[in-house]
Protein backbone atom coordinates (compact mmCIF):
# COMPACT_ATOMS: atom_id res chain seq x y z
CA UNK A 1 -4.22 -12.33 18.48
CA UNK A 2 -4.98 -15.44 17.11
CA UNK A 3 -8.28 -17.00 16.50
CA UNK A 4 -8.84 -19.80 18.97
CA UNK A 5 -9.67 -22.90 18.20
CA UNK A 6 -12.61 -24.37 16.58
CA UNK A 7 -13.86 -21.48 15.48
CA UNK A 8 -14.51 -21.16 11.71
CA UNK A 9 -11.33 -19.31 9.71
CA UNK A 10 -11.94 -15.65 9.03
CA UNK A 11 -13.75 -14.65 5.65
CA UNK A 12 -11.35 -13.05 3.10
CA UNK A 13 -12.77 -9.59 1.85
CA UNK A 14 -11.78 -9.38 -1.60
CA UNK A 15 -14.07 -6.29 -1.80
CA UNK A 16 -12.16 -4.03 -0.05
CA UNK A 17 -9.34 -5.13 -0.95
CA UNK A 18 -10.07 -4.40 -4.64
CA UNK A 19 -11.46 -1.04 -3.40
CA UNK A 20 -7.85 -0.01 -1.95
CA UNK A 21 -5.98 -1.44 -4.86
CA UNK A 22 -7.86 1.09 -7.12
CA UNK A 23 -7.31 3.88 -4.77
CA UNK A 24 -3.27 2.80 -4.61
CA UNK A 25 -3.57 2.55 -8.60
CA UNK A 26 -5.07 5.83 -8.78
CA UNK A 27 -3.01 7.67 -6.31
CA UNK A 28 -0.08 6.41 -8.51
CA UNK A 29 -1.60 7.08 -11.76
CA UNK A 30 -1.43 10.63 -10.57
CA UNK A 31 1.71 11.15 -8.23
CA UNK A 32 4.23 9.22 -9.97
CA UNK A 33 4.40 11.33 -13.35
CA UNK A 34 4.18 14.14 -10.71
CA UNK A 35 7.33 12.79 -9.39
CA UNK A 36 9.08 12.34 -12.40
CA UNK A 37 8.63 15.67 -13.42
CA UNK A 38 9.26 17.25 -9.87
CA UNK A 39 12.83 15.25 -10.06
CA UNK A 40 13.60 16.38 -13.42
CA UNK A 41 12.95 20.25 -12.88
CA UNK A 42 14.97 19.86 -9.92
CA UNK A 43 18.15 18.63 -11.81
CA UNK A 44 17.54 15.11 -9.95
CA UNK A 45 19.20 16.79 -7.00
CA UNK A 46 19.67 13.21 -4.46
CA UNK A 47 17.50 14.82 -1.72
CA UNK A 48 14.09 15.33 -3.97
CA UNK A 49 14.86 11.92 -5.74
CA UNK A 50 15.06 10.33 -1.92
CA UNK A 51 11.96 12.29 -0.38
CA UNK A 52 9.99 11.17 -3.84
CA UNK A 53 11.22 7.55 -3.92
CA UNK A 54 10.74 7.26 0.22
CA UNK A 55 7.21 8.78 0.22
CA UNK A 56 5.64 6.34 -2.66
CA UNK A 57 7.33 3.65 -1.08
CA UNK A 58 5.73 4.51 1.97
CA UNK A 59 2.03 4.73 0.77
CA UNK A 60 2.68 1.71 -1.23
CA UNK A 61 3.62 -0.49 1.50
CA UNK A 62 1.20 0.94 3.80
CA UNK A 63 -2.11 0.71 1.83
CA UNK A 64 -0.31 -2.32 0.15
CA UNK A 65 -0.06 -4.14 3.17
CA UNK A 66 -3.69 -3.57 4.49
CA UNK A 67 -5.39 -4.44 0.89
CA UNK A 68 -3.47 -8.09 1.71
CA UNK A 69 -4.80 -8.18 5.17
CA UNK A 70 -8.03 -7.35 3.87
CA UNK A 71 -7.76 -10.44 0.99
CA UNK A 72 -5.56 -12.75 3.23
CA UNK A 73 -8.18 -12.43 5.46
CA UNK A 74 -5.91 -11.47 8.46
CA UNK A 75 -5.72 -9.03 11.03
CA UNK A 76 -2.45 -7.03 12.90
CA UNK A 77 -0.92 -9.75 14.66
CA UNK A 78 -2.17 -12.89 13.50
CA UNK A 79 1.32 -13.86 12.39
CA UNK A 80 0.64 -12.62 8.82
């Protein structure tokens, strides 16, 4: 889906962009100490470390990735 040509480039939209980077940096502020201690308790048994590691990798590439569509001003599919 690419825009066609001679129309005007998207707009970026730093505003929500900055609005899901503070919900990312608050999710984190809370989960990873959360993590840390849930790994320690659990004598840092590979499976908890793994399921810990995987799931805040997972929300941080997912909302990561739409906050820089949002500012890159780019949509699924665009090539970006």
């Amino acid at each position: 889906m690419t825009r066609p040509p001679g129309l005007p480039p998207m707009p970026r939209r730093p505003v929500p962009a900055a609005i899901l980077v503070v919900a990312l940096a608050a999710i984190l502020w809370f989960s990873l100490p959360a993590a840390l201690r849930l790994m320690q308790a659990s004598g840092w048994q590979w499976e908890i470390v793994l399921a810990a590691v995987g799931a805040h990798a997972l929300v941080l590439g997912g909302l990561g990735w739409i906050a820089w569509l949002f500012w890159a001003a780019r949509r699924p599919g665009d090539g970006g």
